[in-house]
C-alpha atoms as a PDB file:
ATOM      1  CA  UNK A   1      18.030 -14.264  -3.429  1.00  0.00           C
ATOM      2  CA  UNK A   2      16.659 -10.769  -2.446  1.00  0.00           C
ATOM      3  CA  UNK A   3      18.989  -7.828  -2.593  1.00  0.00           C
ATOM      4  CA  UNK A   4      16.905  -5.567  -0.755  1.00  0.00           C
ATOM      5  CA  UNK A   5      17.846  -3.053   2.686  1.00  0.00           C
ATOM      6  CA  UNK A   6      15.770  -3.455   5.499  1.00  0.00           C
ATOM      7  CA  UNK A   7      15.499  -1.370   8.495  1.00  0.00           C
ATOM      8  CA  UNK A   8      14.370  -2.986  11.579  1.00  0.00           C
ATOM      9  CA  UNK A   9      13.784  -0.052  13.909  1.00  0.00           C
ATOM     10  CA  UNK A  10      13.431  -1.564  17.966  1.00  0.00           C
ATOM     11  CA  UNK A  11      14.389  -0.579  21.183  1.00  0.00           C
ATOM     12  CA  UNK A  12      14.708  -4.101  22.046  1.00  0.00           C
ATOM     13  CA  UNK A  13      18.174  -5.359  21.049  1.00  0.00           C
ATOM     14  CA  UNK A  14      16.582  -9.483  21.051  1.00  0.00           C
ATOM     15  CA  UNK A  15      13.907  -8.340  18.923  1.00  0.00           C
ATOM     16  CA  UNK A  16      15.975  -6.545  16.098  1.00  0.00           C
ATOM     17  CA  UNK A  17      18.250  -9.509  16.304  1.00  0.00           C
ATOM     18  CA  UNK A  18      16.071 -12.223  16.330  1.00  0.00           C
ATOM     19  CA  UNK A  19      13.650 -10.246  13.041  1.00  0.00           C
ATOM     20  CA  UNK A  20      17.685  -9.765  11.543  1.00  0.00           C
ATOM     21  CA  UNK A  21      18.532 -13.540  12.091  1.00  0.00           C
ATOM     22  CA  UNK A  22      15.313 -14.553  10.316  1.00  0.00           C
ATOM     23  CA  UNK A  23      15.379 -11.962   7.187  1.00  0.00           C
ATOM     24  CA  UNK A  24      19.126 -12.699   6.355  1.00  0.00           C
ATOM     25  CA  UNK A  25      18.115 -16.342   6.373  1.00  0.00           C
ATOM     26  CA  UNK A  26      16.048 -14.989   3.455  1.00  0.00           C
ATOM     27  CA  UNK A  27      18.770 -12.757   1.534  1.00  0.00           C
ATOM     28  CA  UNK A  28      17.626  -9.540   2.837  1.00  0.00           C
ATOM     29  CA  UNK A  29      20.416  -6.904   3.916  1.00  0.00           C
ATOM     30  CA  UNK A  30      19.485  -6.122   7.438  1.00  0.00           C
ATOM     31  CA  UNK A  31      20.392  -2.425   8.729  1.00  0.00           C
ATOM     32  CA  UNK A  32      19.188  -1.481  12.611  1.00  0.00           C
ATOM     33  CA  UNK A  33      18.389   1.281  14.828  1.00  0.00           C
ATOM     34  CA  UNK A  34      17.341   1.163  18.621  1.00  0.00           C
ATOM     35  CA  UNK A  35      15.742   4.495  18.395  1.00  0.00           C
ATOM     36  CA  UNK A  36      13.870   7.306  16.154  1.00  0.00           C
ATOM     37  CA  UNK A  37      16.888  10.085  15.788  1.00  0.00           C
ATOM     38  CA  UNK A  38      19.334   6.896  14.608  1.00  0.00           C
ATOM     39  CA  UNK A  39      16.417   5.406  12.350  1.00  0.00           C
ATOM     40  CA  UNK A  40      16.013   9.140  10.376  1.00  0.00           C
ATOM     41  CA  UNK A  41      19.488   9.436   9.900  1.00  0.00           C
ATOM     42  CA  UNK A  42      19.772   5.726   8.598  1.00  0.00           C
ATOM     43  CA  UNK A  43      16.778   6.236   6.591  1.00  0.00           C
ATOM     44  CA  UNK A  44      18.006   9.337   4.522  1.00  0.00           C
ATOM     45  CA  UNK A  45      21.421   7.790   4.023  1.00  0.00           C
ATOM     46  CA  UNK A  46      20.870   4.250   3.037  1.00  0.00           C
ATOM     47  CA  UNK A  47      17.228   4.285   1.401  1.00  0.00           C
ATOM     48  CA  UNK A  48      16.852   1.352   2.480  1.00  0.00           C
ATOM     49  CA  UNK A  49      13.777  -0.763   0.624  1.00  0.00           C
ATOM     50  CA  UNK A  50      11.645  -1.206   3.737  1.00  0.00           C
ATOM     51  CA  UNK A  51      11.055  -0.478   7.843  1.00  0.00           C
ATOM     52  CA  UNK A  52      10.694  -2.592   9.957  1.00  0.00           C
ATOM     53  CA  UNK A  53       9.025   0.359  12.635  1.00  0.00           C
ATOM     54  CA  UNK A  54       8.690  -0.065  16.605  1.00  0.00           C
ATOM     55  CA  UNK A  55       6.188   2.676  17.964  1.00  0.00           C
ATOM     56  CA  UNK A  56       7.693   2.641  21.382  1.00  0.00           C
ATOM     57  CA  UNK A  57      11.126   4.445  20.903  1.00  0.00           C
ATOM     58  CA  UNK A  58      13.004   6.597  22.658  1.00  0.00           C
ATOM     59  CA  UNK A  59      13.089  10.123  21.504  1.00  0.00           C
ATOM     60  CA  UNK A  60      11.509  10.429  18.507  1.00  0.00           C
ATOM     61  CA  UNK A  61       8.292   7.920  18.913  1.00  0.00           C
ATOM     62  CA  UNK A  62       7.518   5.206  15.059  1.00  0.00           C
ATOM     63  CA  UNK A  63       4.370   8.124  14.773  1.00  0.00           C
ATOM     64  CA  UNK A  64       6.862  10.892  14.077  1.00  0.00           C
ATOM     65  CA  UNK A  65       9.202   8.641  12.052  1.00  0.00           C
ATOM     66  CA  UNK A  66       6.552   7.647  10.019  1.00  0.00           C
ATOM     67  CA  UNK A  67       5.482  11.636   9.259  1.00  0.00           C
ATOM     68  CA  UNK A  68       8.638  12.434   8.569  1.00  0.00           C
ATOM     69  CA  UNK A  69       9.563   9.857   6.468  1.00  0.00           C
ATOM     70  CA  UNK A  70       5.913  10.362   4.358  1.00  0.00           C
ATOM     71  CA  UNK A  71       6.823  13.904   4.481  1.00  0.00           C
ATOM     72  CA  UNK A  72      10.585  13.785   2.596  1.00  0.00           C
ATOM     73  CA  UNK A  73       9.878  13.768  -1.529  1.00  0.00           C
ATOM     74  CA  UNK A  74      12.710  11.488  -2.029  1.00  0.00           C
ATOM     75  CA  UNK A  75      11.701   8.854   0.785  1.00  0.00           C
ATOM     76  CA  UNK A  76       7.764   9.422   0.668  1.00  0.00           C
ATOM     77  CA  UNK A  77       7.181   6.041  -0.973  1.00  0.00           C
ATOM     78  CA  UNK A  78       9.448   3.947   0.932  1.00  0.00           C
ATOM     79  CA  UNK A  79       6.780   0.777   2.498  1.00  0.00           C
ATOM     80  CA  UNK A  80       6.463   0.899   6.289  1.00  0.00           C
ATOM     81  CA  UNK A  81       5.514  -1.956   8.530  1.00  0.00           C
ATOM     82  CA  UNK A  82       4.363  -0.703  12.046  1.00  0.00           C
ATOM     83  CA  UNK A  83       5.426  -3.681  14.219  1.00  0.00           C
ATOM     84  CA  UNK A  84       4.241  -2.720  17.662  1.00  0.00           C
ATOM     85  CA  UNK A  85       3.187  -3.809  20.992  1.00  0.00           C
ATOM     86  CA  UNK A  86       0.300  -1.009  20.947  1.00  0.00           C
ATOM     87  CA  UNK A  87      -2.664  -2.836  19.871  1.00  0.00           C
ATOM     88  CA  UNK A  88      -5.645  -0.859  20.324  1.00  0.00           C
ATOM     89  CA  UNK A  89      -7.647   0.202  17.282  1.00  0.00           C
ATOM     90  CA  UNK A  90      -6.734   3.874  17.771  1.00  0.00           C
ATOM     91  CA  UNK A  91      -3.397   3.102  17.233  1.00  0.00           C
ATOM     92  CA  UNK A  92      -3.536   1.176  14.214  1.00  0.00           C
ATOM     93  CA  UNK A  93      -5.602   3.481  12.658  1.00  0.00           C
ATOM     94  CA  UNK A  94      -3.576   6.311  13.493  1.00  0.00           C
ATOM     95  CA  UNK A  95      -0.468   4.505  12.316  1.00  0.00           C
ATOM     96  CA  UNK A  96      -2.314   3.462   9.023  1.00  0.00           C
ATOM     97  CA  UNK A  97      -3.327   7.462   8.176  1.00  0.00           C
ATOM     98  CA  UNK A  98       0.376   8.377   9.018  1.00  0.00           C
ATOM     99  CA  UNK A  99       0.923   5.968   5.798  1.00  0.00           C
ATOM    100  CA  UNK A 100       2.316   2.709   7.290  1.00  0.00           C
ATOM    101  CA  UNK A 101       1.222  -0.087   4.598  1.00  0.00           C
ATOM    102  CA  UNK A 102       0.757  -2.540   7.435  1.00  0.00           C
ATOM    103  CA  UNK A 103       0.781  -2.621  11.000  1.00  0.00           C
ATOM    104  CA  UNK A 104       1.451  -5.940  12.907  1.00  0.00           C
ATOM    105  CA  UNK A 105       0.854  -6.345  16.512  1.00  0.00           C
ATOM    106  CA  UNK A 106       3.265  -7.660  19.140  1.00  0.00           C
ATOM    107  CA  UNK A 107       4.013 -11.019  19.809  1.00  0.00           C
ATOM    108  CA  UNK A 108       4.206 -11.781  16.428  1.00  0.00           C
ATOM    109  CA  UNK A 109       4.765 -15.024  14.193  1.00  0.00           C
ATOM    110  CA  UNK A 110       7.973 -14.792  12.616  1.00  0.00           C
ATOM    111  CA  UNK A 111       6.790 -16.778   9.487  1.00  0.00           C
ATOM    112  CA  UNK A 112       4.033 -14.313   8.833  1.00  0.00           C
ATOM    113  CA  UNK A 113       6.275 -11.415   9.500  1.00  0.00           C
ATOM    114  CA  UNK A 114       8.084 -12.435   6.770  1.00  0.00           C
ATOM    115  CA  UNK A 115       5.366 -13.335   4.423  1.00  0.00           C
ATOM    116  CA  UNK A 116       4.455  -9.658   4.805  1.00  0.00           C
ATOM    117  CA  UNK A 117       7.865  -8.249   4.077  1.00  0.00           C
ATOM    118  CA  UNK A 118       7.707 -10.461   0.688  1.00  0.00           C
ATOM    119  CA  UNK A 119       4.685  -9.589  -0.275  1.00  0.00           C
ATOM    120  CA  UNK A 120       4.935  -5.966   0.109  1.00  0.00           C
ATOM    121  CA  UNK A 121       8.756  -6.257  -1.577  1.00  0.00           C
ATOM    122  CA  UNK A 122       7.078  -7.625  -4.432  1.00  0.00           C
ATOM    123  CA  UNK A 123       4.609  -5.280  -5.259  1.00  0.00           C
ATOM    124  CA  UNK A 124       7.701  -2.793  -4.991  1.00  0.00           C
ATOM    125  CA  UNK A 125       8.904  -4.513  -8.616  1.00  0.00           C
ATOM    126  CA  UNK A 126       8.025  -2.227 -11.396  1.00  0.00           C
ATOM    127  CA  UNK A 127       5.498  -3.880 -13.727  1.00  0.00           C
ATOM    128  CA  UNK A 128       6.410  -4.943 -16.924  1.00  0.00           C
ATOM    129  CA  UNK A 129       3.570  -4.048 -18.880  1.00  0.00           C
ATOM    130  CA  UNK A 130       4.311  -0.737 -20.425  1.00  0.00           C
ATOM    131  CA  UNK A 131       0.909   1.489 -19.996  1.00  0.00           C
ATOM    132  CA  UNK A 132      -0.198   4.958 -19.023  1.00  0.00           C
ATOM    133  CA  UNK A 133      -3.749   5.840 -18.853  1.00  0.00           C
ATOM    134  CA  UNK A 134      -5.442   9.690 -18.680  1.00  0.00           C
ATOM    135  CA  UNK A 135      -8.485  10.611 -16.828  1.00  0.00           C
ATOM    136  CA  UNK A 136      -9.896  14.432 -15.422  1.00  0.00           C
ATOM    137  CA  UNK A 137      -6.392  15.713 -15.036  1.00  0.00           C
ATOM    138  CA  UNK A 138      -4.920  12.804 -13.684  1.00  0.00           C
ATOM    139  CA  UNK A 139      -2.645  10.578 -15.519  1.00  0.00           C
ATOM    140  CA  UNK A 140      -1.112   7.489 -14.678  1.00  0.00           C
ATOM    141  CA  UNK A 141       2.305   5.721 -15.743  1.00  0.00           C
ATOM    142  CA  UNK A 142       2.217   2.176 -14.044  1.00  0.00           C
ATOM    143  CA  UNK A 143       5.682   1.107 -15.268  1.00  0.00           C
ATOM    144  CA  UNK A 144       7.222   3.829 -13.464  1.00  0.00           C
ATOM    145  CA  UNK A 145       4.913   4.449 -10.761  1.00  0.00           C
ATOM    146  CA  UNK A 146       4.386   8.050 -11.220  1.00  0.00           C
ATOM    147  CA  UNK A 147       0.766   9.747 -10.923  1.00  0.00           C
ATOM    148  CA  UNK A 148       0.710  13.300 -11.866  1.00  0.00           C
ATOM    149  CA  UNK A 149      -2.468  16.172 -11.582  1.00  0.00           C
ATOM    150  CA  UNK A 150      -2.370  18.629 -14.047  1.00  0.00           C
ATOM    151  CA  UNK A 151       1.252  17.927 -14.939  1.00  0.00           C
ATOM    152  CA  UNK A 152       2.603  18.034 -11.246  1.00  0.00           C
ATOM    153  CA  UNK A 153       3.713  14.829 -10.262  1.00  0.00           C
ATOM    154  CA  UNK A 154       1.543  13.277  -6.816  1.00  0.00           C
ATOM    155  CA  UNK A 155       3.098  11.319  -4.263  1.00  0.00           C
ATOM    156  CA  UNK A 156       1.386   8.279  -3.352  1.00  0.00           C
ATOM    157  CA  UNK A 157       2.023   5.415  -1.041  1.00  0.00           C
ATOM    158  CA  UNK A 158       2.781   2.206  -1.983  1.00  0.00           C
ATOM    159  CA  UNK A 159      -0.649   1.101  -1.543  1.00  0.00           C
ATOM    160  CA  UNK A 160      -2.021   4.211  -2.719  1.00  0.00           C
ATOM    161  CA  UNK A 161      -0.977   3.299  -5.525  1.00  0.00           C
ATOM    162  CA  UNK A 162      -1.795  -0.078  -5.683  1.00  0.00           C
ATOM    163  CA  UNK A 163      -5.570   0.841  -5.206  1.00  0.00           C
ATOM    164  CA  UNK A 164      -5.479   3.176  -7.990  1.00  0.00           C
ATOM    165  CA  UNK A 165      -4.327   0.785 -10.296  1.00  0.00           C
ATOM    166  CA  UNK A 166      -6.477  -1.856  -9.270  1.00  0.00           C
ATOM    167  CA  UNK A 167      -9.587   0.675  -9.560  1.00  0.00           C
ATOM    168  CA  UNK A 168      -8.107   2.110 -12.978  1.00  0.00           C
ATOM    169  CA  UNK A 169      -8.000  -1.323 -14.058  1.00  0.00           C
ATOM    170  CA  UNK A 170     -10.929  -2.482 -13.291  1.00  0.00           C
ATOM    171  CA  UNK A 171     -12.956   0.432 -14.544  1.00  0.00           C
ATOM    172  CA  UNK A 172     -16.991   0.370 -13.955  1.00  0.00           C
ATOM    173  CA  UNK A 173     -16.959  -2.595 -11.790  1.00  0.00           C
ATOM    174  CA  UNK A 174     -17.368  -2.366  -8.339  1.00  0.00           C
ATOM    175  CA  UNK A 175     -14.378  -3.358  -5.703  1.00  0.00           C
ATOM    176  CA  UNK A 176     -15.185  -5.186  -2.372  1.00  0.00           C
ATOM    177  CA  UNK A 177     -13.200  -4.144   0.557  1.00  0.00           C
ATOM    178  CA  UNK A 178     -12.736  -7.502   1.053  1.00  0.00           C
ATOM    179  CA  UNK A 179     -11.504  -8.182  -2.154  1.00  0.00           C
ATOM    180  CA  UNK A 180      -9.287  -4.995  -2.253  1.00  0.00           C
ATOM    181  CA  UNK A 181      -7.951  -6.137   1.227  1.00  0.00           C
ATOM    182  CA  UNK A 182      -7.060  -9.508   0.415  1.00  0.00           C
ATOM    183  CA  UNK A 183      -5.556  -8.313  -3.074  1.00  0.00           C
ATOM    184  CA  UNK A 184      -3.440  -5.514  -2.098  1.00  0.00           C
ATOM    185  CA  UNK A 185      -2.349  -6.934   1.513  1.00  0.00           C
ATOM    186  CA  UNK A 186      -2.129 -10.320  -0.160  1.00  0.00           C
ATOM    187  CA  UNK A 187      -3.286 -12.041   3.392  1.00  0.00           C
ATOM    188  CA  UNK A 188      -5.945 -11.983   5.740  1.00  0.00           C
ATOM    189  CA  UNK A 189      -5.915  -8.805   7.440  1.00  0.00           C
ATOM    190  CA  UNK A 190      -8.006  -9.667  10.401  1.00  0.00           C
ATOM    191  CA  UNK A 191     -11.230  -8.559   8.643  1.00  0.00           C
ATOM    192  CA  UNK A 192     -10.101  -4.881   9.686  1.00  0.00           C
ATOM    193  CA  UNK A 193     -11.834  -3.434   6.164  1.00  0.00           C
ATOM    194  CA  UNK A 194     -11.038   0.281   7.782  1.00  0.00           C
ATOM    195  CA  UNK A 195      -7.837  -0.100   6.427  1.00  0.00           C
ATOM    196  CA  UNK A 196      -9.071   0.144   2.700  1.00  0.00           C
ATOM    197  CA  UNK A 197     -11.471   2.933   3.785  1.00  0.00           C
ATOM    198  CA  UNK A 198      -8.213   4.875   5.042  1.00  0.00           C
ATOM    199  CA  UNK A 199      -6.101   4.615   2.411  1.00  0.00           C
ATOM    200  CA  UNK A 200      -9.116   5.348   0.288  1.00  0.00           C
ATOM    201  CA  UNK A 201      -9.493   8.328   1.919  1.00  0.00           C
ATOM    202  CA  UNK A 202      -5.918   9.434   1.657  1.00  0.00           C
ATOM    203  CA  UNK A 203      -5.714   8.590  -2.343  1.00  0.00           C
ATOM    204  CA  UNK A 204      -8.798  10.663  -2.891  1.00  0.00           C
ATOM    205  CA  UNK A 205      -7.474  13.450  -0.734  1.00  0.00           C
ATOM    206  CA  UNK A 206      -4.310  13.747  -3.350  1.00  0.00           C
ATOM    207  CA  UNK A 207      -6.396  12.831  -6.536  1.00  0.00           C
ATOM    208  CA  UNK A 208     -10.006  14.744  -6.541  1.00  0.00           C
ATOM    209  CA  UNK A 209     -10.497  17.723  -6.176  1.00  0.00           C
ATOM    210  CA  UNK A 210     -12.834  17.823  -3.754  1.00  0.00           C
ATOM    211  CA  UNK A 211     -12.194  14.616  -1.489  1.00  0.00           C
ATOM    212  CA  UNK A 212     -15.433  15.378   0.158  1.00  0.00           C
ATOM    213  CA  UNK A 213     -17.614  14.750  -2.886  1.00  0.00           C
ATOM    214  CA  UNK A 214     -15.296  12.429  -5.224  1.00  0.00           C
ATOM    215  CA  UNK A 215     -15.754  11.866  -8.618  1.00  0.00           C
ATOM    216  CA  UNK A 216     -12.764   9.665  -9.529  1.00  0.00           C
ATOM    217  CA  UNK A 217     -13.497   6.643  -7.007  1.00  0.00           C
ATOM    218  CA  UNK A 218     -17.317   6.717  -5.681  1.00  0.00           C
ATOM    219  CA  UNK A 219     -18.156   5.166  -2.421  1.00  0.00           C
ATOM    220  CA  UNK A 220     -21.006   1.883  -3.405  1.00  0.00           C
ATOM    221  CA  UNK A 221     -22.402   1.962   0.207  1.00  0.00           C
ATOM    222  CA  UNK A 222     -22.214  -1.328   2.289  1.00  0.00           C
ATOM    223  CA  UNK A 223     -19.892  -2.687  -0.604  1.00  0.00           C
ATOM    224  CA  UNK A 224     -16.649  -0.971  -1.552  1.00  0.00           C
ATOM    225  CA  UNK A 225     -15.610   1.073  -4.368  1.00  0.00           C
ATOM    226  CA  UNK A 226     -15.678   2.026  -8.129  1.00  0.00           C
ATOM    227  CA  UNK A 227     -13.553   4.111 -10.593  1.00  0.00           C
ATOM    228  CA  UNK A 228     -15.401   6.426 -12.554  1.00  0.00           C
ATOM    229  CA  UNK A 229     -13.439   7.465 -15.713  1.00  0.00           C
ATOM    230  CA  UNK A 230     -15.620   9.447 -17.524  1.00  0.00           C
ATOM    231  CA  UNK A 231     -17.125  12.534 -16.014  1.00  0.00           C
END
């Protein structure tokens, strides 16, 4: 059974209860917060291993839990699921360049809610293959999760990092966003490929050093991606 927290962040008392009744079903610990001051607070004292994020709250609004959360060193990589009634493009996108890994609209299935939360738990698993890799000045640990530029240590996303690897990996061959969608959010994201190009965007932002003409992950036009590991 799974021994990870979760946070289910909603203003809605049914909601957090009826997401809590479903994920302790499925061995999760369940922690909850009806607003964005209480969330913060439970965030930096219990770590937990995932949240479960409303946008709607009172106070502090999921955007501004979501920057602060990205912002902290020690919680920066913790996965975030936007769960929200706000369904508009602008809002997802927003919410996705914050660094939520997902974003799910309201009403929601409660079987694929949970098929999200597992498949984002598991890429949380270190791997067990024992590799790092060098490249410019970046180099990459994969067991450990831990990118670094020029010895300083970079803080990526969960997703971040899986498209790094998957790039690194895969070195020379070009990456559909379809097949980089479908790999790293392990489900069919409603054909919304924007969400690889903004994460994309983001990883190159931490990793090149000039984000506006990258050398480390070029851009095949009308395709996807490539990583580039020689200069």
């Amino acid at each position: 059974m799974a021994e990870e927290k979760i946070l289910v962040v909603d203003d809605e008392a049914n909601i957090r209860e009826l997401i809590g009744f479903n994920l302790k079903k499925e061995g999760y610990n369940i922690l909850n917060a009806g607003d964005g001051i209480s969330a913060l607070k439970i965030i930096k004292e219990e770590k937990p291993s995932l949240i479960l994020l409303d946008l709607m709250l009172p106070g502090v609004n999921g955007f501004e839990v979501c920057k602060e959360v990205r912002k902290d060193k020690d919680l920066s990589s913790t996965p975030i699921i936007i769960l929200s009634a706000k369904d508009a493009e602008f809002d997802k996108v927003l919410g996705l360049e914050l660094g939520a890994d997902d974003y799910i609209t309201k009403p929601f299935s409660v079987r694929e809610l949970v098929a999200r939360v597992k498949a984002v738990l598991r890429r949380t698993v270190p791997m067990a293959e024992s590799k790092s890799v060098l490249f410019y000045n970046i180099s990459v640990d994969f067991e450990n999760h831990e990118v670094k530029k020029e010895g300083k240590k970079v803080d990526l996303t969960l997703k971040e990092f899986d498209l790094l690897e998957i790039l690194v990996k895969n070195k020379g061959r070009v990456m559909t966003r379809d097949f980089l969608l479908d790999k790293i959010w392990g489900y069919e994201y409603l054909g919304e490929t924007r969400t690889v190009d903004v994460h994309i965007r983001h990883l190159r932002q931490k990793i090149e050093d000039d984000d506006k003409n990258p050398k480390i992950i070029e851009t095949i036009r009308g395709v996807g991606y490539r990583f580039n590991p020689e200069e």
